[in-house]
Protein backbone atom coordinates (compact mmCIF):
# COMPACT_ATOMS: atom_id res chain seq x y z
CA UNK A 1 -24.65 -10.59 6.00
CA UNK A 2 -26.45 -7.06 4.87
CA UNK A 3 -29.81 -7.43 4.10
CA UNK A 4 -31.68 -6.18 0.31
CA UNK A 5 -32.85 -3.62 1.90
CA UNK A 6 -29.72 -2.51 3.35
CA UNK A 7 -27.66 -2.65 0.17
CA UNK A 8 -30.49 -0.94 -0.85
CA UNK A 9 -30.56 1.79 1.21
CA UNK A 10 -26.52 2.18 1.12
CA UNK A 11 -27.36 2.12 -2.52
CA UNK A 12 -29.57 5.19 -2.25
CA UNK A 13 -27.06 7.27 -0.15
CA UNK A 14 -24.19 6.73 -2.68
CA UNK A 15 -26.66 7.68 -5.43
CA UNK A 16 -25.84 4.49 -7.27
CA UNK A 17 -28.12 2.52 -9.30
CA UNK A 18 -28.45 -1.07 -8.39
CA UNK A 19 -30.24 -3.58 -10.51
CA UNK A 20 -31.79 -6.38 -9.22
CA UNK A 21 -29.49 -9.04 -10.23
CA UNK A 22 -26.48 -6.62 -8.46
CA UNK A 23 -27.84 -6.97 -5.37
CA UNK A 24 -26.62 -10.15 -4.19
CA UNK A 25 -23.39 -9.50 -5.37
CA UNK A 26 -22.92 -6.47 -3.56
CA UNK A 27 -24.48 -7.95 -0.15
CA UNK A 28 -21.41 -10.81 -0.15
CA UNK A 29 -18.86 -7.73 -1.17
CA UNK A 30 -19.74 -5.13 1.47
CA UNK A 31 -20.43 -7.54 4.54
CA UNK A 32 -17.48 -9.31 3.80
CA UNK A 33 -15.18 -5.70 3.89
CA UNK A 34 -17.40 -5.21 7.02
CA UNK A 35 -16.30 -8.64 8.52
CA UNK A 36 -12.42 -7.79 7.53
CA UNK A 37 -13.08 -4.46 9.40
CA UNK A 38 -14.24 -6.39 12.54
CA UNK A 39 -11.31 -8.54 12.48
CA UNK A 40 -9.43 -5.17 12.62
CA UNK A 41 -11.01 -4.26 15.45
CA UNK A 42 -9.50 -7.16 17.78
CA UNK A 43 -5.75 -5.90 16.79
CA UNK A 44 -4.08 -3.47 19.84
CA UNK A 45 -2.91 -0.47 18.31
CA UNK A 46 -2.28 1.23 22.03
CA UNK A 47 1.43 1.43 20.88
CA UNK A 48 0.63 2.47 17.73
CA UNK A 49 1.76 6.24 16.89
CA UNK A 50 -1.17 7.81 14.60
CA UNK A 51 -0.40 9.12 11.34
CA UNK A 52 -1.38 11.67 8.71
CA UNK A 53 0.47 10.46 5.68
CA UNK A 54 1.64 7.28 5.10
CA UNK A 55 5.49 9.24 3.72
CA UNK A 56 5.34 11.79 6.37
CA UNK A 57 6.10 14.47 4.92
CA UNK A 58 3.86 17.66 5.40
CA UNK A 59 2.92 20.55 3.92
CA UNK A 60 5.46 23.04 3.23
CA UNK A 61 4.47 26.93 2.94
CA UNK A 62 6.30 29.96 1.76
CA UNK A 63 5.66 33.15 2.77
CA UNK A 64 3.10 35.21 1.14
CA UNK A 65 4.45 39.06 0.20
CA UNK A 66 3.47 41.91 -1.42
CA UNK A 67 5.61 42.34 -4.55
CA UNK A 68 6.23 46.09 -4.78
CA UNK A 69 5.85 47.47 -8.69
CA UNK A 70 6.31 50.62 -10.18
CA UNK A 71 3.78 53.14 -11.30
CA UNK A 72 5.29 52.05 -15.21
CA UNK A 73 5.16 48.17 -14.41
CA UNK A 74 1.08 48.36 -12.77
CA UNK A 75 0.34 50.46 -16.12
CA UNK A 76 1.99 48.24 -18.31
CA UNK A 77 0.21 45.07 -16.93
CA UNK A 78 -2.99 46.44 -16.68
CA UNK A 79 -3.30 47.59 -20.13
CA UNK A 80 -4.01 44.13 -21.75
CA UNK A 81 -6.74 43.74 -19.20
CA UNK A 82 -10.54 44.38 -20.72
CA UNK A 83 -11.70 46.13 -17.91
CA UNK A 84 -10.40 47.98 -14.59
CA UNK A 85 -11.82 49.35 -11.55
CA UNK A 86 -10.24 51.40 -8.61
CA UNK A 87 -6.44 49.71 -10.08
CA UNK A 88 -7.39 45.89 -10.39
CA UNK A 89 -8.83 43.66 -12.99
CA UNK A 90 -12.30 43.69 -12.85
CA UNK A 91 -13.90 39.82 -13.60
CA UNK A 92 -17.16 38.84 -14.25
CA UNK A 93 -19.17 37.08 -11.23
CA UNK A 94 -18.39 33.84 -10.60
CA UNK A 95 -21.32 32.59 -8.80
């Protein structure tokens, strides 16, 4: 079983706030998840294929283009923006 001073500490690192009568509490939560973590050490996963997503499905991209606009089309969409420099949208800093 984790100590005080370990729940403590894991406390600390997780920036929570324990109070005193929490502590015991948490020691018999965390070691036992630690103990069911140990028993899930002993199982032999050698056959077992890793995976990334439980569905396995991954990520699906398009392709990125430049969409071509006329000279009338740029103008028209610019106009509503407050301010413009060298033909784009000028923002304010973000950082």
């Amino acid at each position: 079983m984790l100590s005080k001073e370990e729940i403590k500490s894991i406390a600390s690192l997780a920036r929570i706030g324990l109070k005193e009568e929490d502590i015991e509490r948490y020691q018999k939560d965390i070691s036992g998840i630690l103990d069911y973590f140990k028993k899930m050490e002993e199982l032999d996963t050698d056959k077992v294929e890793p995976i990334g997503h439980i569905a396995g499905t991954t990520n699906v991209y398009r392709q990125d283009f430049k969409n071509e606009s006329s000279e009338k089309e740029l103008e028209s969409l610019l106009k509503n923006a407050p301010e413009i420099k060298d033909g784009a949208v000028k923002v304010k800093s973000v950082l």
